[in-house]
Every structure is written in C-alpha cells, then in structure tokens.
C-alpha atoms as a PDB file:
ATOM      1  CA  UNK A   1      -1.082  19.837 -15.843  1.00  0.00           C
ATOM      2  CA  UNK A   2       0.667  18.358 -13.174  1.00  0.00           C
ATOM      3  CA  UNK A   3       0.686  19.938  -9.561  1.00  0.00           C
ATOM      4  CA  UNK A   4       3.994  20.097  -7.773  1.00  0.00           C
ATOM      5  CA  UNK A   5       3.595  17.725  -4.696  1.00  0.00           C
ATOM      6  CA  UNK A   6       1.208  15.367  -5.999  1.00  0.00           C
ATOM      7  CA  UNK A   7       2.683  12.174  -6.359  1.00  0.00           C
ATOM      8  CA  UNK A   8       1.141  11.183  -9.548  1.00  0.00           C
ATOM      9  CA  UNK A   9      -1.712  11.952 -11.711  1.00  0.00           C
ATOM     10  CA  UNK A  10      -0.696   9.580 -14.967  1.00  0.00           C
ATOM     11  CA  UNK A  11      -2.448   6.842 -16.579  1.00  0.00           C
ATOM     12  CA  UNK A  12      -1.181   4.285 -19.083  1.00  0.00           C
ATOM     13  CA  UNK A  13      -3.060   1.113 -20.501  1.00  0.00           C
ATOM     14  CA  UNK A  14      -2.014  -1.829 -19.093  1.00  0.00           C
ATOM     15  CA  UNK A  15       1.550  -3.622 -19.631  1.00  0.00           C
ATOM     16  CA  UNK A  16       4.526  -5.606 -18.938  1.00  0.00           C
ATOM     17  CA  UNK A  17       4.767  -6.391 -15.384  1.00  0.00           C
ATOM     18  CA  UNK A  18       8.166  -4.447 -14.802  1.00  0.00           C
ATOM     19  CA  UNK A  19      10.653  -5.886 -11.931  1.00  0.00           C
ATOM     20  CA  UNK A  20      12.357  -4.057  -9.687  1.00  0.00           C
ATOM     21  CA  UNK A  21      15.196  -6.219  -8.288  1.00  0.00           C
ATOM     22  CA  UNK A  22      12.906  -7.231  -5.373  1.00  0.00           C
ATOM     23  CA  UNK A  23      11.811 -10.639  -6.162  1.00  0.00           C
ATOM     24  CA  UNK A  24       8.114 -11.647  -5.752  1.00  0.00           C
ATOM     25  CA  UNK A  25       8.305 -13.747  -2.785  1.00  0.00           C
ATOM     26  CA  UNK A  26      10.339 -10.729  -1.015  1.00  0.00           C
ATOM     27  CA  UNK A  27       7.312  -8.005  -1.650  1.00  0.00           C
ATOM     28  CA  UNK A  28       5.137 -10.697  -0.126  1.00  0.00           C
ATOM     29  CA  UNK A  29       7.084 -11.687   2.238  1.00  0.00           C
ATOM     30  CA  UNK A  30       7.348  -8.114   3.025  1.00  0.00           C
ATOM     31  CA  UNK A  31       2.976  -7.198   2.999  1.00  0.00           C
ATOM     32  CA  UNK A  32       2.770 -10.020   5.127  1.00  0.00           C
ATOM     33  CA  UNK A  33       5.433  -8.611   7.611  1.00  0.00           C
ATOM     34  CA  UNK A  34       3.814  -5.277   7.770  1.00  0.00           C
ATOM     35  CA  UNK A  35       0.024  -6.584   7.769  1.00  0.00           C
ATOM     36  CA  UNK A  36       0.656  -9.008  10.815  1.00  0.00           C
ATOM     37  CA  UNK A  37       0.183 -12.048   8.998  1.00  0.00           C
ATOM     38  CA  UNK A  38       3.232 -13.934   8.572  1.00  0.00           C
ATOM     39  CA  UNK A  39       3.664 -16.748  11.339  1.00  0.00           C
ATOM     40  CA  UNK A  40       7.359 -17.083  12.905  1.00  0.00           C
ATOM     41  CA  UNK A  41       7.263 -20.563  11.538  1.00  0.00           C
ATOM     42  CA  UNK A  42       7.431 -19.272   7.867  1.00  0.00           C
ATOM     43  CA  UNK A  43       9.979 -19.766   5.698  1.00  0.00           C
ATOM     44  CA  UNK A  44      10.638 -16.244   4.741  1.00  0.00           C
ATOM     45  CA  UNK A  45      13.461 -13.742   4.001  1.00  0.00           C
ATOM     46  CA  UNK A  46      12.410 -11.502   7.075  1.00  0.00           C
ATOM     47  CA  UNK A  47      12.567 -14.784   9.603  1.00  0.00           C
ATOM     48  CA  UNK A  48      14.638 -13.000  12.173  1.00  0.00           C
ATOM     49  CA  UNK A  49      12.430 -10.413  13.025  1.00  0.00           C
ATOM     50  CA  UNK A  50       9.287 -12.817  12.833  1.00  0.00           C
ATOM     51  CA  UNK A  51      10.778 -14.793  15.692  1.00  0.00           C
ATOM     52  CA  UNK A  52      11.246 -11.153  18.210  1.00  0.00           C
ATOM     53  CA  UNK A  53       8.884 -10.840  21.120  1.00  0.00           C
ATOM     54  CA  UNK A  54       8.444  -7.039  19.177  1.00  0.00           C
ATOM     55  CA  UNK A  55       6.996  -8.832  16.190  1.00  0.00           C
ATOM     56  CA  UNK A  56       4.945 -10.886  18.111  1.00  0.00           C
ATOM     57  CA  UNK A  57       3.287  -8.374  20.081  1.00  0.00           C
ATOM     58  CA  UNK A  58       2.923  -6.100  17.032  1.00  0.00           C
ATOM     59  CA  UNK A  59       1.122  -9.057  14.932  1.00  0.00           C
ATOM     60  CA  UNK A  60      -1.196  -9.638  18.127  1.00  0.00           C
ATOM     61  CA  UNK A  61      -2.155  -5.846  18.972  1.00  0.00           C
ATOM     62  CA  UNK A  62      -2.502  -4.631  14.804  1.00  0.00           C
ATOM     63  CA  UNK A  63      -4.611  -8.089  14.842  1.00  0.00           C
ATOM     64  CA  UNK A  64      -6.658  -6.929  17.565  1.00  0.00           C
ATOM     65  CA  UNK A  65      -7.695  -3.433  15.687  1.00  0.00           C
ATOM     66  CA  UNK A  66      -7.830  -5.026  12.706  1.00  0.00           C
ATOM     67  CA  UNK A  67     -10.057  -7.455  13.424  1.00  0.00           C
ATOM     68  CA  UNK A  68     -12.251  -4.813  14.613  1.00  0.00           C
ATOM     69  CA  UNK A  69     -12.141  -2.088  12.015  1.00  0.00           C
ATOM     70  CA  UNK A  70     -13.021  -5.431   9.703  1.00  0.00           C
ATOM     71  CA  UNK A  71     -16.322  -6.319  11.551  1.00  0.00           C
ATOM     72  CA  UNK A  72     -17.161  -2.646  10.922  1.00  0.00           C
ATOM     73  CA  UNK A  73     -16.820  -1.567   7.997  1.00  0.00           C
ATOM     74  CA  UNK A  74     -16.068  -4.484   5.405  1.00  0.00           C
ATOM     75  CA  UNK A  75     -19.946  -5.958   5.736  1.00  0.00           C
ATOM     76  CA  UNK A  76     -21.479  -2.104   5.831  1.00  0.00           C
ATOM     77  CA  UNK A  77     -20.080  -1.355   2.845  1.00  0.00           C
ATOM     78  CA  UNK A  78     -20.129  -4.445   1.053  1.00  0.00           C
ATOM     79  CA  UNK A  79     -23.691  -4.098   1.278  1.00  0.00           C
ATOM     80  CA  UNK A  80     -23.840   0.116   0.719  1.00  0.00           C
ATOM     81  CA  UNK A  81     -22.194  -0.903  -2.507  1.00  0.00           C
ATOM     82  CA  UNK A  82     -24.310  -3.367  -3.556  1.00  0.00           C
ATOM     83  CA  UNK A  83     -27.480  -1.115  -2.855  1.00  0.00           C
ATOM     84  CA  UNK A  84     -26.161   1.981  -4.221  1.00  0.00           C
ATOM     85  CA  UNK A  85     -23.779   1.670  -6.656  1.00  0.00           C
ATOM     86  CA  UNK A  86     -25.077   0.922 -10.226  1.00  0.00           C
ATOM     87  CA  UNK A  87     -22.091  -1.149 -12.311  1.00  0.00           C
ATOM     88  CA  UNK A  88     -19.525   1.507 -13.378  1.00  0.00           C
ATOM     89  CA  UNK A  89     -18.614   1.889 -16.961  1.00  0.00           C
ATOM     90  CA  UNK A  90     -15.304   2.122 -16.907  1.00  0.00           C
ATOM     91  CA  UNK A  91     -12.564  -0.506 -14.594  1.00  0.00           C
ATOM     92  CA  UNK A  92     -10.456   2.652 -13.840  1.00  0.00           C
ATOM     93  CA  UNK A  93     -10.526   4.715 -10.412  1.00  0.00           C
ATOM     94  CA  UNK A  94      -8.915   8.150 -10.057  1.00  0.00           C
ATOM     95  CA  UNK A  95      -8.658   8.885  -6.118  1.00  0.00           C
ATOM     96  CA  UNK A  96      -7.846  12.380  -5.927  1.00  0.00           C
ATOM     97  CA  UNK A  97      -6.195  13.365  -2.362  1.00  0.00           C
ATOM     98  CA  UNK A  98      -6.048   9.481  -1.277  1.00  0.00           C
ATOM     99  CA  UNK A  99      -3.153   9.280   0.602  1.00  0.00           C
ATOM    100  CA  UNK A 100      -2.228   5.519   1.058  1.00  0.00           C
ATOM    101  CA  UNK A 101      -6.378   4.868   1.177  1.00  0.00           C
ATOM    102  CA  UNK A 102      -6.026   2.192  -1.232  1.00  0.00           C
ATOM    103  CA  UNK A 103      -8.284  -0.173   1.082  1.00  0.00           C
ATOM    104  CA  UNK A 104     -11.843   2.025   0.744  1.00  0.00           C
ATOM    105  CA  UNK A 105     -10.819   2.426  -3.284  1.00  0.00           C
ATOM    106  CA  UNK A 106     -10.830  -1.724  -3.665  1.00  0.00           C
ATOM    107  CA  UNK A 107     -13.692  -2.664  -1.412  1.00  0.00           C
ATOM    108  CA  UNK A 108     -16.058   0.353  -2.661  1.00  0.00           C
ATOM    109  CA  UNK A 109     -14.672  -0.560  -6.521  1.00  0.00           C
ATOM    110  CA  UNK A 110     -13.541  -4.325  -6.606  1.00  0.00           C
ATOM    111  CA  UNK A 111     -13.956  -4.379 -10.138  1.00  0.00           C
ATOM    112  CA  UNK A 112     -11.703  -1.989 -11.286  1.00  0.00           C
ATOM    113  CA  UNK A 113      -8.552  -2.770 -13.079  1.00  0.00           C
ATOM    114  CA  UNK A 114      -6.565   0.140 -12.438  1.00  0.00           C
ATOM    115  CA  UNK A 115      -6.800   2.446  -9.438  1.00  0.00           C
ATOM    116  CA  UNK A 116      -4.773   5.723 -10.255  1.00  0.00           C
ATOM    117  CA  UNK A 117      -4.279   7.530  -5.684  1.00  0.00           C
ATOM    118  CA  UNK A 118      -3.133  11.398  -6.315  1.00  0.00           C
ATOM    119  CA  UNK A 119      -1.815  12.514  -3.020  1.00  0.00           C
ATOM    120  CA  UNK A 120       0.337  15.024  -1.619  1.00  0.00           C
ATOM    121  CA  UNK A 121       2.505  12.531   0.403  1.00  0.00           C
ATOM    122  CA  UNK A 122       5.881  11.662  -0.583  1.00  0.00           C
ATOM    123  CA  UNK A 123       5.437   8.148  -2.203  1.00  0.00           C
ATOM    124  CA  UNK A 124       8.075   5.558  -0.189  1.00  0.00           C
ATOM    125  CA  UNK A 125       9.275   2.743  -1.367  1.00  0.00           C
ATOM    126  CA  UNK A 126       9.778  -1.068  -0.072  1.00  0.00           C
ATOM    127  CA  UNK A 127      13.036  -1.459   1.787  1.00  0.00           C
ATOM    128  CA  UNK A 128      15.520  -4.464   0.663  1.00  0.00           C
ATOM    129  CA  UNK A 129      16.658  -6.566   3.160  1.00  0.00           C
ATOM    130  CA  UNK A 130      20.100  -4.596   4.158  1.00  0.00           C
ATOM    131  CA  UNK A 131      17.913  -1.582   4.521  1.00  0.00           C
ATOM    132  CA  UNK A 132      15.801  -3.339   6.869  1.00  0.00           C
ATOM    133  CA  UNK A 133      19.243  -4.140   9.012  1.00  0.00           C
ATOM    134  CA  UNK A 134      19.701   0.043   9.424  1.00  0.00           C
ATOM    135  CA  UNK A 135      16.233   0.538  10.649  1.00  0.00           C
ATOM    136  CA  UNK A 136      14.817  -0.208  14.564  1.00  0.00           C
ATOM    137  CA  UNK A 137      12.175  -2.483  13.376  1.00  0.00           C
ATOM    138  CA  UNK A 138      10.297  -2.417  16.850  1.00  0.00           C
ATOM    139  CA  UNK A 139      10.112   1.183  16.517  1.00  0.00           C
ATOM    140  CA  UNK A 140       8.685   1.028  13.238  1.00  0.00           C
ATOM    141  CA  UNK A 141       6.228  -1.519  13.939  1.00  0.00           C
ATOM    142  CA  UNK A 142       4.842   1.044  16.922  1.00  0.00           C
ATOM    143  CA  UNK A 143       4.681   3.813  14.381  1.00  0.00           C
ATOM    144  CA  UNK A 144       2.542   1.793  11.954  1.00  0.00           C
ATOM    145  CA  UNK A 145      -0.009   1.082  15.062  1.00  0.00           C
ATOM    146  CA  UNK A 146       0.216   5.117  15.691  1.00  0.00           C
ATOM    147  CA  UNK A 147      -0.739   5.864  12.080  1.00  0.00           C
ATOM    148  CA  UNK A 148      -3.451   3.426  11.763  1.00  0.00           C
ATOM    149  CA  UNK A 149      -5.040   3.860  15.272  1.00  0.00           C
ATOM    150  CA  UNK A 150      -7.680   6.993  14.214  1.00  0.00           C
ATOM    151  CA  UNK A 151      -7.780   4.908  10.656  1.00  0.00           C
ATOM    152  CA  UNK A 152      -9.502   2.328  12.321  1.00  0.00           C
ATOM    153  CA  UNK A 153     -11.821   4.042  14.003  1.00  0.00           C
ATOM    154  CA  UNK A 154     -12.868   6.277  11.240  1.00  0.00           C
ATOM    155  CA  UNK A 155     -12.080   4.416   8.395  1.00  0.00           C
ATOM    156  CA  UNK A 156     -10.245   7.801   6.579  1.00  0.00           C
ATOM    157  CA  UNK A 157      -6.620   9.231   7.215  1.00  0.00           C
ATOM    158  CA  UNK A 158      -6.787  12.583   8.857  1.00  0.00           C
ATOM    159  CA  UNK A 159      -5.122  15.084   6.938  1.00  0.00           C
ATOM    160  CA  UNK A 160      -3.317  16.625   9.257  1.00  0.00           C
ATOM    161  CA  UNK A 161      -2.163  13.447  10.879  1.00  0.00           C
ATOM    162  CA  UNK A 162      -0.624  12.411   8.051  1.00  0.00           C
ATOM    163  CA  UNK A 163       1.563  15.233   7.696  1.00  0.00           C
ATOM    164  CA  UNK A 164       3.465  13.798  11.073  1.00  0.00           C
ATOM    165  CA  UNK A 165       2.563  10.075  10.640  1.00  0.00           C
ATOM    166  CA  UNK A 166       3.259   9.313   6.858  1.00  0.00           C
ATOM    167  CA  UNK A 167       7.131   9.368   6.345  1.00  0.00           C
ATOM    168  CA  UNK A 168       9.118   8.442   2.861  1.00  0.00           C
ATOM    169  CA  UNK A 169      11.490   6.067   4.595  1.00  0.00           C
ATOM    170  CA  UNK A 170       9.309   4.606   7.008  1.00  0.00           C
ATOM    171  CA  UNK A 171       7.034   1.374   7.569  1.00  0.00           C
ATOM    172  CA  UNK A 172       4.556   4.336   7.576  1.00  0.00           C
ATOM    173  CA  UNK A 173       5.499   5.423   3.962  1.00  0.00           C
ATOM    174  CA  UNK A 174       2.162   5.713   1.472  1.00  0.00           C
ATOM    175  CA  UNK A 175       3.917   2.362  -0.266  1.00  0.00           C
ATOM    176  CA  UNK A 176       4.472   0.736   3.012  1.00  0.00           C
ATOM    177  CA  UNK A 177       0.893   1.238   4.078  1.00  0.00           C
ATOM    178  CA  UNK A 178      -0.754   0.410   0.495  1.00  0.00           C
ATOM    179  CA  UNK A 179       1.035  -2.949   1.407  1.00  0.00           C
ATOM    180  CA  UNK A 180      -0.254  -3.699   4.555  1.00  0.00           C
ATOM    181  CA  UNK A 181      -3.785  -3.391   3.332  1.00  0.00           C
ATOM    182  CA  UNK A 182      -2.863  -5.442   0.311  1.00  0.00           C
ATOM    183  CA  UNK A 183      -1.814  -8.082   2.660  1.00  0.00           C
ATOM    184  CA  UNK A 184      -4.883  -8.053   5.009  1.00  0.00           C
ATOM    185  CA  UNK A 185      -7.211  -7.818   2.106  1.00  0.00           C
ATOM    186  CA  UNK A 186      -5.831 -11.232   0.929  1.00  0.00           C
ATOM    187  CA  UNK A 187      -3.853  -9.559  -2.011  1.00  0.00           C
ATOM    188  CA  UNK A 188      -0.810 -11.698  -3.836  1.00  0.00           C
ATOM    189  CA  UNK A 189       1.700  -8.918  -5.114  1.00  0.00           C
ATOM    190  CA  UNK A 190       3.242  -9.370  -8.700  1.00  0.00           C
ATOM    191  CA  UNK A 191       5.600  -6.439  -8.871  1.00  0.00           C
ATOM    192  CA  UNK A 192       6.652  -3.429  -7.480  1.00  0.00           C
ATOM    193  CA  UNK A 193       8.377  -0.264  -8.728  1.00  0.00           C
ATOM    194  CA  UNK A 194       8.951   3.585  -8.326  1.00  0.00           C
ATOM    195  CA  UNK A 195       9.271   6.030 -10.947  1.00  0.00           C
ATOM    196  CA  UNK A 196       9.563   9.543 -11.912  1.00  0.00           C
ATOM    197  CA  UNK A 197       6.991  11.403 -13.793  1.00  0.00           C
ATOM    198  CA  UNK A 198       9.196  14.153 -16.357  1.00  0.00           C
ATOM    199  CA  UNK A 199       7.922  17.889 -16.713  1.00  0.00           C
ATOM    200  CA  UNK A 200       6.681  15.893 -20.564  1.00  0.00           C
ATOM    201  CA  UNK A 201       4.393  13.181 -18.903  1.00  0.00           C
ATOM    202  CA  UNK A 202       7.544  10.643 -19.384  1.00  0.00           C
ATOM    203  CA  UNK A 203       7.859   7.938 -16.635  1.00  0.00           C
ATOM    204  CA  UNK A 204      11.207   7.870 -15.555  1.00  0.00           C
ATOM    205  CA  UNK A 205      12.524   4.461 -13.929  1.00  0.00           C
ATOM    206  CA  UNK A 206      15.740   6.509 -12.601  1.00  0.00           C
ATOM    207  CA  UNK A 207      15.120   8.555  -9.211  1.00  0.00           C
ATOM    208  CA  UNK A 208      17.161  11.857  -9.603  1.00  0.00           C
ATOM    209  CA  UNK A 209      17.398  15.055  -7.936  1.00  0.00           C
ATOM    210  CA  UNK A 210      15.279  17.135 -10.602  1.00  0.00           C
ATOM    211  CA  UNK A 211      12.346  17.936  -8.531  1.00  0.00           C
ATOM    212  CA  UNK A 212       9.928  16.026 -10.648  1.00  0.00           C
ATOM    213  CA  UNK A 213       6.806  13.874  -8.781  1.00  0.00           C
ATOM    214  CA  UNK A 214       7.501  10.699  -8.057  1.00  0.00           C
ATOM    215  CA  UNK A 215       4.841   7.382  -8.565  1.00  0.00           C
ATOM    216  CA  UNK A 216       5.103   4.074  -7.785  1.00  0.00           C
ATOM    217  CA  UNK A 217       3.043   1.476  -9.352  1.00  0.00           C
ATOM    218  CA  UNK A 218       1.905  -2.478  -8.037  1.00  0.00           C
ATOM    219  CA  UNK A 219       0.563  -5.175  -9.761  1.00  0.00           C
ATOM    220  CA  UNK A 220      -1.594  -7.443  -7.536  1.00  0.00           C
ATOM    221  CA  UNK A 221      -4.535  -9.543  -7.717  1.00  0.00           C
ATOM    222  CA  UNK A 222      -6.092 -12.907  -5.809  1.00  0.00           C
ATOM    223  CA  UNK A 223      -4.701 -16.267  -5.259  1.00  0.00           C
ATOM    224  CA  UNK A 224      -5.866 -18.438  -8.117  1.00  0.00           C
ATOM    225  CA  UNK A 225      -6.872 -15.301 -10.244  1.00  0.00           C
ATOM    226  CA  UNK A 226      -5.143 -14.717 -13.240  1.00  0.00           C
ATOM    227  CA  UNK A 227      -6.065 -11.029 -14.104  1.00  0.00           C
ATOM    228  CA  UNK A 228      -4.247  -8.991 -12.604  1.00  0.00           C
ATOM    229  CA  UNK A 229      -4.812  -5.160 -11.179  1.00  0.00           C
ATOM    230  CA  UNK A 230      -2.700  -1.961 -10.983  1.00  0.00           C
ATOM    231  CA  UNK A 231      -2.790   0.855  -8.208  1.00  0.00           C
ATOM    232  CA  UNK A 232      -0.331   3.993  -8.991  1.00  0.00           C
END
C-alpha cells in the first residue's frame, strides 16, 4: 500500500537508462551549477550565470561550508562503517522518511546499486534552460545556502525545516538537492526523469492532475566506472 504524500515507495530491477529530453551534459552541467563546482571558464550551457558576481560568491561561501561539513563527517563515518557495518546482503537501500538525504544513504552504503528515498516532500524536477531564464537565480542560490546551513552542521534535514525550505520548483526541490550532493560527491549523472506512480503500482512517464505520487529516478555512477547506480 501506498501512502498519499510519499513520493515513492516502488522498486523495479534494473533497466534501460530512459532520457528525458535533457541531454547528459545539461544534468551535469546543471549538478555542477548547483554544487559550486563549475568554473566560469567552462564551456557549459549555464555560462551566463557562471560568469555573475552572484555565482561567484555562492560557489565561494557553499565551498566554504562544504568544505567543512566534509572534514567532519566524510572520514568519521568512513571509518564507523568500516568498523560496524558487516557487508550487506543485498545492493538495495530503502530510506524511509529521507527527504533529499541521498548523501548519508551513499557514503554509509557505497555498495548499493539501487537506493529507493520515501519522503513526504514533493519530488521537483531539473529545470531546462528557458525555465532557468523565469527564475532569479541569485535568489535561488541564497535559498540553497538557507536549506543546507543546519544540514551542515548536523549532518540530517530537520523536519520541520523542510516543510519551509524544500520547494517543488525551486533549486531547493528534493531533485535539485539530490543533485548537488551528486555533484560534490564526485558523481557523473547518466539520466534523469520524473514519473507517476498509478493507484496499480504502474509508473507513469506522463505528469497529470490525478493526485497520484510522483518519483523521479537518476542513474549515476563514477568517472571511469562502468556500473552504474539508481536512486528513486
């Protein structure tokens, strides 16, 4: 049974990587955007808002705390895991109530092949690049610092937070965010696409106006790796 406001609680085996009209250079031109790594020099589809004194202040400040939160955590519990974890069984994560926690699923689990987040945020998606023209990017950029800011410190997303931080057609969307920590993680992205999930279990490509949960689902992995690894 599905419950009404999760955004998905499906799994299928493994597949066709599906397209979504976004090409791959544009979702990773697009993690690297929102993760601060992309250099005004690149040659990139988002160039023009690389090369704003609002990017570059962004890329230095989410830099800053990220460089922090990294020293941290990513030793501590590179080491917890390797003390107290015993090798799982299975290479499939369910994350029940994750909002867009994808980060603590991959470096607690790097094995796994699939990583299935239930959450009660609204899912997002990745904006093209004429959506990007209708948004205030600077004002975006702030809200992704505002969202991450007691992240980093605490290395979990506040539940009540989240109601007023994570937004469905926002750089702070559960997508948006799953790519930012994709991109500072050192993840390549192979596809991206959103879906419905029908009242029979059906995943519906089409977004309507039924009321049924909505999904997303990425394909990722490492440079130079050629198995690849799904998060819905």
């Amino acid at each position: 049974m599905f419950r009404k406001g999760i955004f998905l609680l499906i799994i299928m085996q493994m597949g066709t990587v599906i397209a979504t009209g976004q090409s791959k250079k544009y979702l990773n031109d697009m993690a690297a955007f929102l993760g601060g790594v992309q250099k005004a020099q690149d040659v990139s589809d988002l160039s023009e808002y690389l090369k704003t004194s609002e990017y570059a202040s962004y890329q230095k400040n989410i830099s800053q705390a990220w460089e922090q939160y990294a020293s941290k955590n990513l030793g501590a519990i590179h080491e917890w895991r390797k003390t107290h974890l015993s090798p799982a069984a299975s290479k499939h994560l369910v994350y029940a109530y994750s909002g867009p926690d994808l980060i603590n699923a991959l470096l607690f689990f790097p094995q796994m092949k699939e990583y299935t987040l239930a959450a009660l945020e609204k899912p997002g998606s990745i904006d093209s690049l004429e959506e990007m023209k209708k948004k205030d990017v600077a004002g975006e950029l702030k809200e992704i610092q505002k969202t991450l800011k007691t992240f980093f410190k605490v290395n979990y997303f506040r539940t009540n937070e989240m109601k007023e931080d994570i937004r469905q057609n926002s750089f702070t969307s559960v997508s948006n965010l799953m790519f930012f920590f994709l991109a500072r993680l050192g993840y390549e992205i192979e596809s991206f696409r959103t879906f419905e999930i029908s009242k029979n279990g059906e995943l519906l490509d089409k977004i309507n106006a039924k009321g049924y949960n909505h999904g997303f689902e990425i394909f990722f992995k490492k440079p130079g790796e050629k198995e690849l690894k799904r998060v819905r």
